[in-house]
N, C-alpha and C. Protein backbone atom coordinates (compact mmCIF):
# COMPACT_ATOMS: atom_id res chain seq x y z
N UNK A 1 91.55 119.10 123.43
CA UNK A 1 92.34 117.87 123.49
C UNK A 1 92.97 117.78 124.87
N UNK A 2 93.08 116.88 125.59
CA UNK A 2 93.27 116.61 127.23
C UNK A 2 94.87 116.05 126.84
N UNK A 3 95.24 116.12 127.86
CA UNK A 3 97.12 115.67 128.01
C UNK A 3 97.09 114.15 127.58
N UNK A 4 96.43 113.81 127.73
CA UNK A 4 96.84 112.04 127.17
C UNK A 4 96.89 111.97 125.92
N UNK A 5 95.77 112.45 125.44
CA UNK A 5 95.66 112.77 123.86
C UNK A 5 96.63 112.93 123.65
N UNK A 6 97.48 113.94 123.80
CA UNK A 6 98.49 114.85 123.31
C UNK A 6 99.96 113.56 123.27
N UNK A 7 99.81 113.14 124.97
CA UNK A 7 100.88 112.29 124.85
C UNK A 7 101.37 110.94 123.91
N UNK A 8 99.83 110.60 123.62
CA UNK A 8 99.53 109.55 123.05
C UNK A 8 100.39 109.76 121.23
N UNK A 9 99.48 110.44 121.03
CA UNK A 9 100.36 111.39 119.87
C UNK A 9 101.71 111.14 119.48
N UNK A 10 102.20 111.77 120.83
CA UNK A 10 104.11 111.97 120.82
C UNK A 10 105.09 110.34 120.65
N UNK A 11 103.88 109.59 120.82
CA UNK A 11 104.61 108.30 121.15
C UNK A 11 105.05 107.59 120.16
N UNK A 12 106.26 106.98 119.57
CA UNK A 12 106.78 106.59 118.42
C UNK A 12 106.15 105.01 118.25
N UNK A 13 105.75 104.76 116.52
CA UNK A 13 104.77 103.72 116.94
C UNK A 13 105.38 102.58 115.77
N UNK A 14 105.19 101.63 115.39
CA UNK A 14 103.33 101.41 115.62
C UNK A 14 103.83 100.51 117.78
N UNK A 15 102.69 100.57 117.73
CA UNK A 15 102.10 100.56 119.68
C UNK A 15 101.77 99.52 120.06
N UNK A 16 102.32 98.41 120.54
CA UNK A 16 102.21 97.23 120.93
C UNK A 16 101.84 96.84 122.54
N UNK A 17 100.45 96.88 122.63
CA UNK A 17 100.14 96.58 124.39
C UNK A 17 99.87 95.25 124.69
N UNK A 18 101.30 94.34 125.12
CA UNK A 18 100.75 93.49 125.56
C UNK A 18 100.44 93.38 127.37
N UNK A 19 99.68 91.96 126.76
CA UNK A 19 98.45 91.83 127.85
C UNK A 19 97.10 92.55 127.46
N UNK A 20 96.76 92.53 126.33
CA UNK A 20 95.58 93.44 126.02
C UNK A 20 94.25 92.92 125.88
N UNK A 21 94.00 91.69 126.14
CA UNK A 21 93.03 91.63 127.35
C UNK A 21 92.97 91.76 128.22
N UNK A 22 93.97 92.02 129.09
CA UNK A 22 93.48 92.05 130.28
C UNK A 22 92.96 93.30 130.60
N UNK A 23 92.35 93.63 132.08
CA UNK A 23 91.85 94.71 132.08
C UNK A 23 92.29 96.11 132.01
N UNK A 24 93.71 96.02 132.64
CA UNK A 24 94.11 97.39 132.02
C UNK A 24 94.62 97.58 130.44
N UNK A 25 95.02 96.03 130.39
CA UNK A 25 95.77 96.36 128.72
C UNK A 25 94.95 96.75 128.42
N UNK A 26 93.34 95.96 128.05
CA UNK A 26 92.22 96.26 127.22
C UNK A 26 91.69 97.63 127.12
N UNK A 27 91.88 98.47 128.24
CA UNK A 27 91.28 99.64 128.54
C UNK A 27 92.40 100.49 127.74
N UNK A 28 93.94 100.69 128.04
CA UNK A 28 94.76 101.16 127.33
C UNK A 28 94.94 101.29 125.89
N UNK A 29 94.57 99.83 125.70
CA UNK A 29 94.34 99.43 123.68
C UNK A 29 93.27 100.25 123.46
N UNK A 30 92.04 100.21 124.22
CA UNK A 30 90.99 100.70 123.36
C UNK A 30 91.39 102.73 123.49
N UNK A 31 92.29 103.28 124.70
CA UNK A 31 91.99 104.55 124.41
C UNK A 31 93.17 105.02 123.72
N UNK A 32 94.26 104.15 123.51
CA UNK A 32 95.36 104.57 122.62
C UNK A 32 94.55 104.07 120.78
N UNK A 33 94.06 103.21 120.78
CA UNK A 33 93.31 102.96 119.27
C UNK A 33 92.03 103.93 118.89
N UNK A 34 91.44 104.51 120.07
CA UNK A 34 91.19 106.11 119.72
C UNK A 34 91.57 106.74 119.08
N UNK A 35 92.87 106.95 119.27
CA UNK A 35 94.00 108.14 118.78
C UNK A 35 94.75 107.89 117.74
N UNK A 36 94.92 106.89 117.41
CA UNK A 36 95.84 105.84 116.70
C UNK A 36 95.38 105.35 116.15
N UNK A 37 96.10 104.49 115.18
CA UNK A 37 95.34 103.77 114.64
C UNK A 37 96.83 102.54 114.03
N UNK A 38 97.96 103.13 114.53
CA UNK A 38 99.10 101.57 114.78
C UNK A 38 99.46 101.41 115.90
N UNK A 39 98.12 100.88 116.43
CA UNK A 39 98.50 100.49 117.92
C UNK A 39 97.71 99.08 117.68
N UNK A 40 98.19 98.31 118.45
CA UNK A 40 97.79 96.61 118.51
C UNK A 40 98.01 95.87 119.74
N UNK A 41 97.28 94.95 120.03
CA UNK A 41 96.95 94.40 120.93
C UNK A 41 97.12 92.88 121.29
N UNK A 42 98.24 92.58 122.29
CA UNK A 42 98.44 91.19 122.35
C UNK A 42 97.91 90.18 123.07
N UNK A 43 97.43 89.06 122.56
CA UNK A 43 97.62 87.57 123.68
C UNK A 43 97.25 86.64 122.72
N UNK A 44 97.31 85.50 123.91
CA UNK A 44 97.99 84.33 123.76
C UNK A 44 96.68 83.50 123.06
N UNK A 45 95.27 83.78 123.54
CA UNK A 45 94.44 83.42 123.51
C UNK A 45 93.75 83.14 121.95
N UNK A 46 93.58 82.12 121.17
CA UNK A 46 93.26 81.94 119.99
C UNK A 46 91.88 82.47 119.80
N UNK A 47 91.19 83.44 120.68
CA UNK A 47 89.80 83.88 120.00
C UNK A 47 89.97 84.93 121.17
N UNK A 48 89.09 85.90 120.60
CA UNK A 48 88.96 87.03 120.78
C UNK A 48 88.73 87.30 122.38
N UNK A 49 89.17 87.99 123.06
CA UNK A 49 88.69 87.75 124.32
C UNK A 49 87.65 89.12 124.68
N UNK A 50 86.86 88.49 125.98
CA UNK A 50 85.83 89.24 125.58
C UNK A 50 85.69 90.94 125.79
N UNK A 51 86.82 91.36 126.53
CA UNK A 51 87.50 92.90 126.80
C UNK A 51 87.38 93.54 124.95
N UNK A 52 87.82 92.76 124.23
CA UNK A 52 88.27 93.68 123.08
C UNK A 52 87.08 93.26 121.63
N UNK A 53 85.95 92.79 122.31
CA UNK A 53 84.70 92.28 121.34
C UNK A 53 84.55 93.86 120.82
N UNK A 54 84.08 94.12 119.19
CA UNK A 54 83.79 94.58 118.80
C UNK A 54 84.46 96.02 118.05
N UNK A 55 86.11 95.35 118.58
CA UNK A 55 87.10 95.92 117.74
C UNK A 55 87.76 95.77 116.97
N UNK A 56 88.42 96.43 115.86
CA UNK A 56 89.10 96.15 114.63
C UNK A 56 89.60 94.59 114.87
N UNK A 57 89.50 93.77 114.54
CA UNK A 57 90.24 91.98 115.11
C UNK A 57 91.61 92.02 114.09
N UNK A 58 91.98 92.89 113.01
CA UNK A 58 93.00 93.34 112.61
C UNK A 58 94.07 94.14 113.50
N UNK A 59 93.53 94.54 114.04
CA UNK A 59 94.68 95.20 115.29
C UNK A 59 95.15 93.94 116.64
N UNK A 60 94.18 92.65 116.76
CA UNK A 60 94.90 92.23 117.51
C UNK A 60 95.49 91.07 117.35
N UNK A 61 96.48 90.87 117.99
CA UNK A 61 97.30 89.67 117.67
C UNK A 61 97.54 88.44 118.55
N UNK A 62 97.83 87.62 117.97
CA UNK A 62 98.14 86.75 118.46
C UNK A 62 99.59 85.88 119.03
N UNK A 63 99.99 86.07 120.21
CA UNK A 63 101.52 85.82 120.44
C UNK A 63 102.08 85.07 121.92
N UNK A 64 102.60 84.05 122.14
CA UNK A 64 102.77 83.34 123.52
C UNK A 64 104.17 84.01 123.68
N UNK A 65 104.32 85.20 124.99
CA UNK A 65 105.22 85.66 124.98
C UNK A 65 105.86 84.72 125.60
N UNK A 66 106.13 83.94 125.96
CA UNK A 66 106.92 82.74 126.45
C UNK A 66 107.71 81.95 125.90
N UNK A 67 107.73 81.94 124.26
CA UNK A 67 108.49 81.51 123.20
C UNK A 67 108.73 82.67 122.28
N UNK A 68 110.10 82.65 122.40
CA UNK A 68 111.07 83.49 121.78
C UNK A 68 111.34 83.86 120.35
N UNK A 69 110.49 82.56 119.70
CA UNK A 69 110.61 82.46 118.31
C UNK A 69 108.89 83.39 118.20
N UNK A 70 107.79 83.45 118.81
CA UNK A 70 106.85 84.17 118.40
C UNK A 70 107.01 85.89 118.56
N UNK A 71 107.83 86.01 119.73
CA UNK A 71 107.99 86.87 120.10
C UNK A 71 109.09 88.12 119.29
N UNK A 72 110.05 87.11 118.84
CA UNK A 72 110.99 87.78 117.45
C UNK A 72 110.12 87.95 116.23
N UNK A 73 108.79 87.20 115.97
CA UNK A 73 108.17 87.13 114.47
C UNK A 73 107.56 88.09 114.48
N UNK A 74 106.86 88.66 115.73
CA UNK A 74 105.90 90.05 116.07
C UNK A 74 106.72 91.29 115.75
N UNK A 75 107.96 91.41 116.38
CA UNK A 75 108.50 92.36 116.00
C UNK A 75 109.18 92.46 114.35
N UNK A 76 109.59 91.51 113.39
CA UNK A 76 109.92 91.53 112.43
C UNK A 76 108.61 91.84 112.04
N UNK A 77 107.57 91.32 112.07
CA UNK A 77 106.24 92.05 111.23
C UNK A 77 105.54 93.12 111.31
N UNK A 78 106.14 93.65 112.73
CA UNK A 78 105.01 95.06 113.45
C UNK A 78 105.91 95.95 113.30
């Protein structure tokens, strides 16, 4: 098991990366959802974007961090 693993682990969850299409989010979501499995993935975008094709579509969400009222509903549900 390599140190990220390990860290990944230690991290109190469930794991919310937003920006997770983009390219680093996407890369981060997919190697923390390795390890994990309450980790989730945000944007704004109403369909899947194409960084995170062919992953759980239950792990990612949908949220315009720019309004305050979506952004409070994510955390009351996650």
């Amino acid at each position: 098991m390599n140190d990220i693993t390990v860290e990944i682990r230690k991290l109190r969850g469930p794991i919310v990366v937003f920006g997770g299409c983009g390219f680093l989010g996407a890369n981060m979501f997919r190697k923390i959802l390795s390890v994990r499995e309450d980790c989730y993935a945000i944007t704004h975008r109403p369909f899947i974007p194409w960084r995170l094709v062919g992953l759980d579509q239950s792990k990612i969400l949908r949220c315009d961090v720019n309004r305050k009222d979506q952004v409070e509903q994510l955390f009351r549900d996650y």
